[in-house]
Protein backbone atom coordinates (compact mmCIF):
# COMPACT_ATOMS: atom_id res chain seq x y z
CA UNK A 1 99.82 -4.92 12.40
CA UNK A 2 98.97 -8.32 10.85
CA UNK A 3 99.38 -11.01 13.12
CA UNK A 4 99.81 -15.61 12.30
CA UNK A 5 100.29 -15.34 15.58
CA UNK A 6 96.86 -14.00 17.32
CA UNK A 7 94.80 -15.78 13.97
CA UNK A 8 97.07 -19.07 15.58
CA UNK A 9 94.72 -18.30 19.12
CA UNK A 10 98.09 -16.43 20.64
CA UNK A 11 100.62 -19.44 20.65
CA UNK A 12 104.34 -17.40 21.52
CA UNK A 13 106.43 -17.57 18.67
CA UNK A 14 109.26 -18.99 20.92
CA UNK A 15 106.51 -21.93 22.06
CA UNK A 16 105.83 -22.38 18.23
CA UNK A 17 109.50 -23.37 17.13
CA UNK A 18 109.68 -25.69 20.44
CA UNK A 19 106.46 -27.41 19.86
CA UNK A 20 107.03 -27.72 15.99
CA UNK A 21 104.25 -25.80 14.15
CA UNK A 22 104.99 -24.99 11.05
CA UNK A 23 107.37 -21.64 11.00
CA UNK A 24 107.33 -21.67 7.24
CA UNK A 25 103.26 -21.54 7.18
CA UNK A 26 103.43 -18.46 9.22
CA UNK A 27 106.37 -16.91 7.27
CA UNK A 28 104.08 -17.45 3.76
CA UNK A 29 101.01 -15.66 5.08
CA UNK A 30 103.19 -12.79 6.63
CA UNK A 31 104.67 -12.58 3.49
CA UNK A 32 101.42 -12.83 1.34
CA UNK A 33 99.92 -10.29 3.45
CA UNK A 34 102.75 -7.64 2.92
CA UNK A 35 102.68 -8.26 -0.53
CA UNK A 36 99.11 -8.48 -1.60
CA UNK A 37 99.43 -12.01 -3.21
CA UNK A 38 97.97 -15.46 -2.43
CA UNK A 39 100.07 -17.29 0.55
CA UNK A 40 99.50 -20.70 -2.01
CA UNK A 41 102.04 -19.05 -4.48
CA UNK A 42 104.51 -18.74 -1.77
CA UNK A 43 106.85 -21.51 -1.08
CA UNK A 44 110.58 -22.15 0.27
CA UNK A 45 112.43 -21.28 -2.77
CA UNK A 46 110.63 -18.28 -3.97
CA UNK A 47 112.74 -15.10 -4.72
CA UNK A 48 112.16 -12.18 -2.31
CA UNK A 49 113.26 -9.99 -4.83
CA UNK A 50 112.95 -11.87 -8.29
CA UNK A 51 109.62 -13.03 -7.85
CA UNK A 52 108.40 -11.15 -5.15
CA UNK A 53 109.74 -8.25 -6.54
CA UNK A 54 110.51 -6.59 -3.27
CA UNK A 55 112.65 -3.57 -3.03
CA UNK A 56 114.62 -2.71 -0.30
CA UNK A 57 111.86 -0.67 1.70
CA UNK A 58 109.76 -4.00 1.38
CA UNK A 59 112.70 -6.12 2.90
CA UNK A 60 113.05 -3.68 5.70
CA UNK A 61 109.40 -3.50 6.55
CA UNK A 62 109.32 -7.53 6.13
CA UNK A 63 112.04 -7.53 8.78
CA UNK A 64 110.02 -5.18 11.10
CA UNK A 65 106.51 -7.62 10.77
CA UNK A 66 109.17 -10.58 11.47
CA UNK A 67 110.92 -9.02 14.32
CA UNK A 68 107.17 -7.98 15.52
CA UNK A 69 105.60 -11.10 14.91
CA UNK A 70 108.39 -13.44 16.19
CA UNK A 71 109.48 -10.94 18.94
CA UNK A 72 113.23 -11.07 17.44
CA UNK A 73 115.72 -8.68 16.35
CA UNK A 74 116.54 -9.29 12.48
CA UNK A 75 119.34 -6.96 11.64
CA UNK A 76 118.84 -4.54 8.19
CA UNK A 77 122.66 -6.73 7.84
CA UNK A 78 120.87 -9.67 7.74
CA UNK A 79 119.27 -9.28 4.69
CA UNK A 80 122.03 -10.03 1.96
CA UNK A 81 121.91 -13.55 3.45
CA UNK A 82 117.98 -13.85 2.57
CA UNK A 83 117.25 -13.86 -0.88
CA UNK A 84 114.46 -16.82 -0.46
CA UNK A 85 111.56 -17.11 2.14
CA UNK A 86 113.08 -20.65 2.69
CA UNK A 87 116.38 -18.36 3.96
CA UNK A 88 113.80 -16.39 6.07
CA UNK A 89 112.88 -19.52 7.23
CA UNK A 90 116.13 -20.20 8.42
CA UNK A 91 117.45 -16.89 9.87
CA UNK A 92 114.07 -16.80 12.08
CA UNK A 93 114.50 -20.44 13.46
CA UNK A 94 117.97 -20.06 14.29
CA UNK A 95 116.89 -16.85 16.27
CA UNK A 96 114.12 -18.37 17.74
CA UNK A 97 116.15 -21.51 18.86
CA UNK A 98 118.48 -19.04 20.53
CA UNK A 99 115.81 -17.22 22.41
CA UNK A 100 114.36 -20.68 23.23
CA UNK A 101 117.88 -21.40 24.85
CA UNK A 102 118.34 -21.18 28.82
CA UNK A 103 120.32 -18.45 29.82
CA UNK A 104 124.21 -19.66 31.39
CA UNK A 105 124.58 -19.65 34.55
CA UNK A 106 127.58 -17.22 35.19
């Protein structure tokens, strides 16, 4: 499997979104890797579907390289909220800023 992550010299995805590299950088070239096209013509507001033209086994495997990449769980459910990488973007920061988060004491 494709990893930003090991090409990033193995920073933990978790790490990443504390220290502030750049989550959508890594999000593009996952995506432009999975879909065969230059990372340069991928930005916030492009379409998953309308210009991407992924179909619904492409949004499910793009879940798996996220969930594999960002060691997450992005639920199949999850995806009628993402119609633009920017909305990637956003579902896999929240997630990460949850992992990120100390566990309550009980």
């Amino acid at each position: 499997m494709y990893s930003v992550t090991k090409r990033m010299g193995g920073t933990d995805a978790s790490e990443a979104a504390v220290n502030g590299n750049n989550l959508l950088y890594r999000i593009r070239h996952l995506l432009a890797w999975q879909f065969g096209i230059d990372a340069a013509t991928i930005e916030a507001d492009t379409g998953l579907v309308d210009q991407l033209y992924a179909d619904s086994m492409d949004l499910l495997e793009m879940t798996h390289t996220l969930n594999g990449e960002f060691g997450i769980e992005i639920e199949a459910e999850q995806l009628a909220d993402m119609h633009t990488v920017g909305a990637v973007e956003r579902v896999v920061a929240a997630m990460l800023r949850t992992a990120a988060l100390p566990m309550a004491k009980i």
